[in-house]
Protein backbone atom coordinates (compact mmCIF):
# COMPACT_ATOMS: atom_id res chain seq x y z
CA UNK A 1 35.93 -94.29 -43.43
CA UNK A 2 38.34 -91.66 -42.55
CA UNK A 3 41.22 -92.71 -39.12
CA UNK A 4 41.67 -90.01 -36.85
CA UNK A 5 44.92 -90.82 -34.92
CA UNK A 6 44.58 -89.19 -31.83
CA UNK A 7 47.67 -87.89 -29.45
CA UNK A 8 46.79 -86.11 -26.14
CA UNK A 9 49.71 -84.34 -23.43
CA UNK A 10 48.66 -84.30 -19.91
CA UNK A 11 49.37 -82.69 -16.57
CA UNK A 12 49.21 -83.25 -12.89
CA UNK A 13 50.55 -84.67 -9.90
CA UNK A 14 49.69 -88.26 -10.02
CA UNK A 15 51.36 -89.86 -6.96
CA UNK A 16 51.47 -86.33 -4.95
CA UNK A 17 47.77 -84.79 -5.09
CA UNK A 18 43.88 -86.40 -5.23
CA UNK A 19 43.28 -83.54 -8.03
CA UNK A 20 42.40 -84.88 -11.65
CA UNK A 21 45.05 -85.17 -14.03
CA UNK A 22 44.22 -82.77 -16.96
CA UNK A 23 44.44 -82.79 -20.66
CA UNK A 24 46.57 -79.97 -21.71
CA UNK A 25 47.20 -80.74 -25.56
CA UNK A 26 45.27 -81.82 -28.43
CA UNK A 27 46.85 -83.85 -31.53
CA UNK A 28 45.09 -85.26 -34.03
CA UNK A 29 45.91 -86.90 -37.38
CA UNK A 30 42.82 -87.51 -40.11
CA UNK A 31 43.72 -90.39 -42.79
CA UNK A 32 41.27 -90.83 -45.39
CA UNK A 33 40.31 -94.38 -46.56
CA UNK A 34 43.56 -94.55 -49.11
CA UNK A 35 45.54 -93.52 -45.39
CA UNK A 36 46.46 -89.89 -46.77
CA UNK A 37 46.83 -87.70 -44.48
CA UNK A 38 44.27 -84.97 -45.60
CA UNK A 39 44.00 -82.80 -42.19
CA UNK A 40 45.41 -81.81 -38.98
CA UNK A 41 44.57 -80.44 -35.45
CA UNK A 42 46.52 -79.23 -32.60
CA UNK A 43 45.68 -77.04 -30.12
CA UNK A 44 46.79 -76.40 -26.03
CA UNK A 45 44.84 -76.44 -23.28
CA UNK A 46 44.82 -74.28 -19.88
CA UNK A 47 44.50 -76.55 -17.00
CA UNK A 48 42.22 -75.44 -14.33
CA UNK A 49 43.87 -77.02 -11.12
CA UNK A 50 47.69 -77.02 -11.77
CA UNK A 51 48.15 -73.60 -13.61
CA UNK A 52 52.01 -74.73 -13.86
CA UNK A 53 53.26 -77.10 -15.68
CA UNK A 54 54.70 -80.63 -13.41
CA UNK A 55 58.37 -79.96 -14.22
CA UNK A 56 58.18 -83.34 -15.39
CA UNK A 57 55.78 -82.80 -17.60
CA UNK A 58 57.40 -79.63 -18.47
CA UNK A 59 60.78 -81.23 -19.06
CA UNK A 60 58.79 -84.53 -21.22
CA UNK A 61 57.09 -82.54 -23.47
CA UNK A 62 59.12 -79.24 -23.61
CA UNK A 63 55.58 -77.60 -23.94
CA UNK A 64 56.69 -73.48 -22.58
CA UNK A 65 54.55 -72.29 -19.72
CA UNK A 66 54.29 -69.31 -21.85
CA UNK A 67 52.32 -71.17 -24.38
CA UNK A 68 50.02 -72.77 -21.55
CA UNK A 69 49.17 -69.57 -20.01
CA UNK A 70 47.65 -67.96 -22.96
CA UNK A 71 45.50 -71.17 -24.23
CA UNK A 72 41.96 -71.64 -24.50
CA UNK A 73 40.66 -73.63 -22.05
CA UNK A 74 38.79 -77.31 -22.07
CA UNK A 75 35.50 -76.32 -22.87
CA UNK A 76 36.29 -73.93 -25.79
CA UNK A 77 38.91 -76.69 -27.37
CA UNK A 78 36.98 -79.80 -27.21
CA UNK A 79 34.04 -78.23 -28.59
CA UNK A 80 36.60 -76.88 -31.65
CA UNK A 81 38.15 -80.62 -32.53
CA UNK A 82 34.30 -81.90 -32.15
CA UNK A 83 33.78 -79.81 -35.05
CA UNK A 84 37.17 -80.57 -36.67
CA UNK A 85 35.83 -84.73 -36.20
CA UNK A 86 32.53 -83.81 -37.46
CA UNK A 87 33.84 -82.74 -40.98
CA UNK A 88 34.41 -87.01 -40.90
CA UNK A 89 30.94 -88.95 -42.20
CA UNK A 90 32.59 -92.04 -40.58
CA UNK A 91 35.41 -92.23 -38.47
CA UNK A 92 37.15 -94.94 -35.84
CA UNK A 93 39.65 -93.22 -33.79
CA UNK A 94 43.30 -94.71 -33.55
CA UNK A 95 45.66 -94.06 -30.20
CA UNK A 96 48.59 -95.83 -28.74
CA UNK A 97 47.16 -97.02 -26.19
CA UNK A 98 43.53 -96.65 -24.09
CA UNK A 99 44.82 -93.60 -22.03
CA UNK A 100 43.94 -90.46 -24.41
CA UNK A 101 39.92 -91.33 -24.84
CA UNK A 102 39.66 -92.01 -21.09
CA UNK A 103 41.33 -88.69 -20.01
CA UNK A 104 39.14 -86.82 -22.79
CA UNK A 105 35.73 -88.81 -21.07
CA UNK A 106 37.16 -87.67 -17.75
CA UNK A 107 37.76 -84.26 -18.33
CA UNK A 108 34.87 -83.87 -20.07
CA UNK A 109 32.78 -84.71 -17.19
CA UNK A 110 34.91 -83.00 -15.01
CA UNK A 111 33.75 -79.82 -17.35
CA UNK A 112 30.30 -80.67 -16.81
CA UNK A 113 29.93 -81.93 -20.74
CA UNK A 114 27.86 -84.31 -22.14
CA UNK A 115 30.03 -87.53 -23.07
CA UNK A 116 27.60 -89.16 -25.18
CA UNK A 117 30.17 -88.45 -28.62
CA UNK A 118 32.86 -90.13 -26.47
CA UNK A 119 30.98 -93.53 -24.99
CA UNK A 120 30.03 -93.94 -29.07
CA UNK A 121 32.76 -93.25 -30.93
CA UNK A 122 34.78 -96.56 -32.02
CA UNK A 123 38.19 -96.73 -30.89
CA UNK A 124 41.60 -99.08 -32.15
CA UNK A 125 44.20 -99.65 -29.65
CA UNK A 126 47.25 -99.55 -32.21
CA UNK A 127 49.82 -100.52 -29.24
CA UNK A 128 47.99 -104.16 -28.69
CA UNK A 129 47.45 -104.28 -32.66
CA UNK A 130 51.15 -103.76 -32.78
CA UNK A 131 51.49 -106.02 -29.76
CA UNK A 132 49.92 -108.83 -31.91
CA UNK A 133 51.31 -107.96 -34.42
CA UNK A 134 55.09 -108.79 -33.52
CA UNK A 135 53.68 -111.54 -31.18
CA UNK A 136 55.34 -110.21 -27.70
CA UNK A 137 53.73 -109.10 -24.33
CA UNK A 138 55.48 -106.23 -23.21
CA UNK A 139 54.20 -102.84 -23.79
CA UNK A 140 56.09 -100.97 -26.20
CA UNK A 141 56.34 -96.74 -26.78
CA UNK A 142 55.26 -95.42 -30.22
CA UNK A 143 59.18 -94.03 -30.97
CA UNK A 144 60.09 -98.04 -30.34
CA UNK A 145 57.51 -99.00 -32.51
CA UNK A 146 58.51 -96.60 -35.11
CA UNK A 147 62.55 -97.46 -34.95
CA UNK A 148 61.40 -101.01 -35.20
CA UNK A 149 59.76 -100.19 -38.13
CA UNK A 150 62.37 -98.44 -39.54
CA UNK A 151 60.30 -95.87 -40.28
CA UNK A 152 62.42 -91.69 -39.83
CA UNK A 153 60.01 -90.23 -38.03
CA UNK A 154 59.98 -85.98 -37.77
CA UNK A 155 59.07 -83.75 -34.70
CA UNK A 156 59.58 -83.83 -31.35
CA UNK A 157 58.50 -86.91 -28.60
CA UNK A 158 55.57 -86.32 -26.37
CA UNK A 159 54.09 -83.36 -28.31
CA UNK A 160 50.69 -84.19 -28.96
CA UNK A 161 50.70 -83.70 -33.07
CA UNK A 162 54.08 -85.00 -33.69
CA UNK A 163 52.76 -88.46 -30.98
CA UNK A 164 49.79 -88.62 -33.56
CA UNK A 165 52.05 -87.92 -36.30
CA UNK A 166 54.41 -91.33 -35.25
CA UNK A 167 50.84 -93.60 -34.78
CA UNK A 168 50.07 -92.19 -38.43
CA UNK A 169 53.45 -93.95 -39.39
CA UNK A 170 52.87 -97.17 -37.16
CA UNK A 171 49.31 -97.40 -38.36
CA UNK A 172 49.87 -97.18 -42.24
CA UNK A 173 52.90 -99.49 -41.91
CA UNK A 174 50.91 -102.13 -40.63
CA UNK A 175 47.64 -101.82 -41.67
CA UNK A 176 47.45 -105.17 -42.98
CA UNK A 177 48.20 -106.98 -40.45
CA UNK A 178 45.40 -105.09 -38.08
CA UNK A 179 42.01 -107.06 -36.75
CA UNK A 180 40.00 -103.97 -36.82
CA UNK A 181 37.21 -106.64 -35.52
CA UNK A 182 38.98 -105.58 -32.13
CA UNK A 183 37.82 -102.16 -32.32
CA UNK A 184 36.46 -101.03 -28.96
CA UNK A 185 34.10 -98.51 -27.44
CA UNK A 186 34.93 -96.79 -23.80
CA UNK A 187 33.84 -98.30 -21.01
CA UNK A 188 33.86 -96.84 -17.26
CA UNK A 189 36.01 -99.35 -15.41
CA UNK A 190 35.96 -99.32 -11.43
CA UNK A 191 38.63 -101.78 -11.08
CA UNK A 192 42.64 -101.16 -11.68
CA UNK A 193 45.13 -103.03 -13.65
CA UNK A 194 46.72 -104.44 -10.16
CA UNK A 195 43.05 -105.99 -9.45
CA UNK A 196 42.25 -107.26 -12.50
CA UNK A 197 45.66 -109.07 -12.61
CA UNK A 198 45.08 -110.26 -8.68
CA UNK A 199 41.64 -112.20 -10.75
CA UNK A 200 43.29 -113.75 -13.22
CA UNK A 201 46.29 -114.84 -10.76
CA UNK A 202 44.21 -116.18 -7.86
CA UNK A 203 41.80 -118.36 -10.35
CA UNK A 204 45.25 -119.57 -12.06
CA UNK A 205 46.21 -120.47 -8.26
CA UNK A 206 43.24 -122.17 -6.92
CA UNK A 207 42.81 -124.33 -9.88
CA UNK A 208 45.82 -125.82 -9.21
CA UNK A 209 45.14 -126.65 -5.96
CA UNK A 210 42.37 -128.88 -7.51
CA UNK A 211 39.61 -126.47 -5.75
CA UNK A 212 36.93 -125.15 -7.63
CA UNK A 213 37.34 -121.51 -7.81
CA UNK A 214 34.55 -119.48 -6.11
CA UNK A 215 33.71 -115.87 -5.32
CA UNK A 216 33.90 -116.62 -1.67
CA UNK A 217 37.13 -118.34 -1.30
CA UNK A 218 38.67 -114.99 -3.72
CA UNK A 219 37.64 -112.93 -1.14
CA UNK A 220 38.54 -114.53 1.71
CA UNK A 221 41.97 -115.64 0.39
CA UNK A 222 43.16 -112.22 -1.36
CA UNK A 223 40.56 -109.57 -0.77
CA UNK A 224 38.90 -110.16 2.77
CA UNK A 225 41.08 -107.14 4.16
CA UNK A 226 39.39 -104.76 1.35
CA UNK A 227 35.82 -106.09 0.57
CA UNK A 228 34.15 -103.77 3.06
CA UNK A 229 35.86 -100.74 2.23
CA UNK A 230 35.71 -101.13 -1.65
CA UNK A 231 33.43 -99.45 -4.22
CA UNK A 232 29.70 -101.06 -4.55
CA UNK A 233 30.35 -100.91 -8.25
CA UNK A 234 33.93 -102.08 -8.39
CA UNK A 235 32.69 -104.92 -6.25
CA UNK A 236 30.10 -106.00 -8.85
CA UNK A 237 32.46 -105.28 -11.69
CA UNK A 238 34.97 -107.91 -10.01
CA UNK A 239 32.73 -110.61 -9.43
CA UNK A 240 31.84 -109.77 -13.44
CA UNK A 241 35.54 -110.66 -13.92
CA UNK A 242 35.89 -113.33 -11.52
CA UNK A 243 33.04 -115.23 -13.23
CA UNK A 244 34.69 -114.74 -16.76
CA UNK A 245 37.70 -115.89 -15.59
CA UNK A 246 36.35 -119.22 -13.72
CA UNK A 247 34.11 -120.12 -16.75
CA UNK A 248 37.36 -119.51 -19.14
CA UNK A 249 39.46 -121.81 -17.56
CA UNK A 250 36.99 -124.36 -17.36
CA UNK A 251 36.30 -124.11 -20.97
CA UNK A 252 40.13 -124.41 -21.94
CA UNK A 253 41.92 -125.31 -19.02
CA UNK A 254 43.54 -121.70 -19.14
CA UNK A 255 42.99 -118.53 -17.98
CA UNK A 256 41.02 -115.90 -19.55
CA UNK A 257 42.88 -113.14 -21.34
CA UNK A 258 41.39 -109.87 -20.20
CA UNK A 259 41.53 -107.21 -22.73
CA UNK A 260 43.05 -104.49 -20.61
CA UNK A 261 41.70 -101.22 -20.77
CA UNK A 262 43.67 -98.45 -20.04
CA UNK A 263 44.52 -97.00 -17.05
């Protein structure tokens, strides 16, 4: 089994524009089964809708324009690190986080690429290994994680090898303390963080009223002004939720604990 601890950079305008956000660098780690490093891969990536950098992003990463202007694009990289994993017989992929495998699944439909690879390779969230492993709830940065640790970490913050690089150091330094029973697999999600959170909170709520929690009184207590205008599928995928949640707490008398998926 080798772990390939994966890094990505990305660009956009989040709050500002309703174009994608796009993966503009590449950073992978590959540990073999004794957690030597034994190979690396890095490469940029030319965005297709924001041909400048964000500032921010710019100014975070310290990635030159220069640099951008003169890479490869999507199609041409992804298909090079699917030949870099493929040198792997087995692999699970590490990140900090869920965010790097869903921007690579989104940009890779957004290139009109077949995802299959990405909806079946395994994945570990190392931030909510780490989470459990110090027993706290907030999310915590790879650099924290790695002072914590007091582990001297080299390179620069927010470039996508040296990111993979830190994980590398996180991951080995812990390794024994990691439930890789938790591994996961991507999953398209049609409901945010804020929604998912609104679940848990209004079955928390109702049971406390002494009211048996249904469907019906969710929506007409917290989501009546939205039901008509929301997503067929993100409608199905809450009721999912909302079901998980009721039987949960009637089970244990608590709430469910959603494993959060990146957003």
């Amino acid at each position: 089994m080798d772990y390939i601890i994966l890094d990505i950079e990305f660009n956009g305008r989040k709050f500002a524009s309703e174009l994608p956000m796009e993966v503009i660098e590449i950073g992978a780690v590959r540990l073999d089964a004794d957690l030597q490093t034994v190979d690396e891969f890095s490469a940029l990536i030319k965005p297709i809708y924001f041909a400048k950098l964000n500032p921010f992003i710019k100014k975070k990463t310290g990635i030159p324009q220069e640099d951008i202007d003169v890479a490869a694009g999507f199609r041409t990289v992804i298909a090079n690190f699917l030949t870099w994993l493929g040198k792997s017989q087995e692999l699970m992929l590490v990140t900090w986080g869920g965010e790097d495998v869903k921007r690579i699944v989104f940009d890779t439909r957004m290139h009109k690429l077949d995802d299959a690879y990405w909806m079946a390779v395994p994945y570990f969230d190392l931030l909510k290994g780490y989470i459990r492993f110090k027993n706290v709830t907030n999310d915590v940065s790879v650099e924290a994680a790695v002072a914590d640790l007091n582990i001297v970490a080299e390179g620069s913050a927010h470039r996508a090898l040296d990111d993979a690089r830190m994980t590398a150091d996180v991951f080995r330094a812990i390794y024994n303390e990691l439930d890789f029973e938790r591994k996961q697999f991507y999953v398209d999600m049609y409901t945010n963080a804020k929604e998912r959170r609104l679940i848990k909170t209004a079955v928390k709520t109702i049971s406390t009223q002494k009211i048996t929690p249904t469907w019906e009184l969710f929506v007409e207590k917290y989501f009546a002004d939205k039901i008509e205008a929301a997503d067929d599928k993100k409608v199905a995928e809450m009721q999912t939720l909302f079901a998980a949640e009721v039987a949960k707490k009637a089970t244990t008398g608590k709430p469910a604990v959603a494993v959060e998926p990146a957003e």
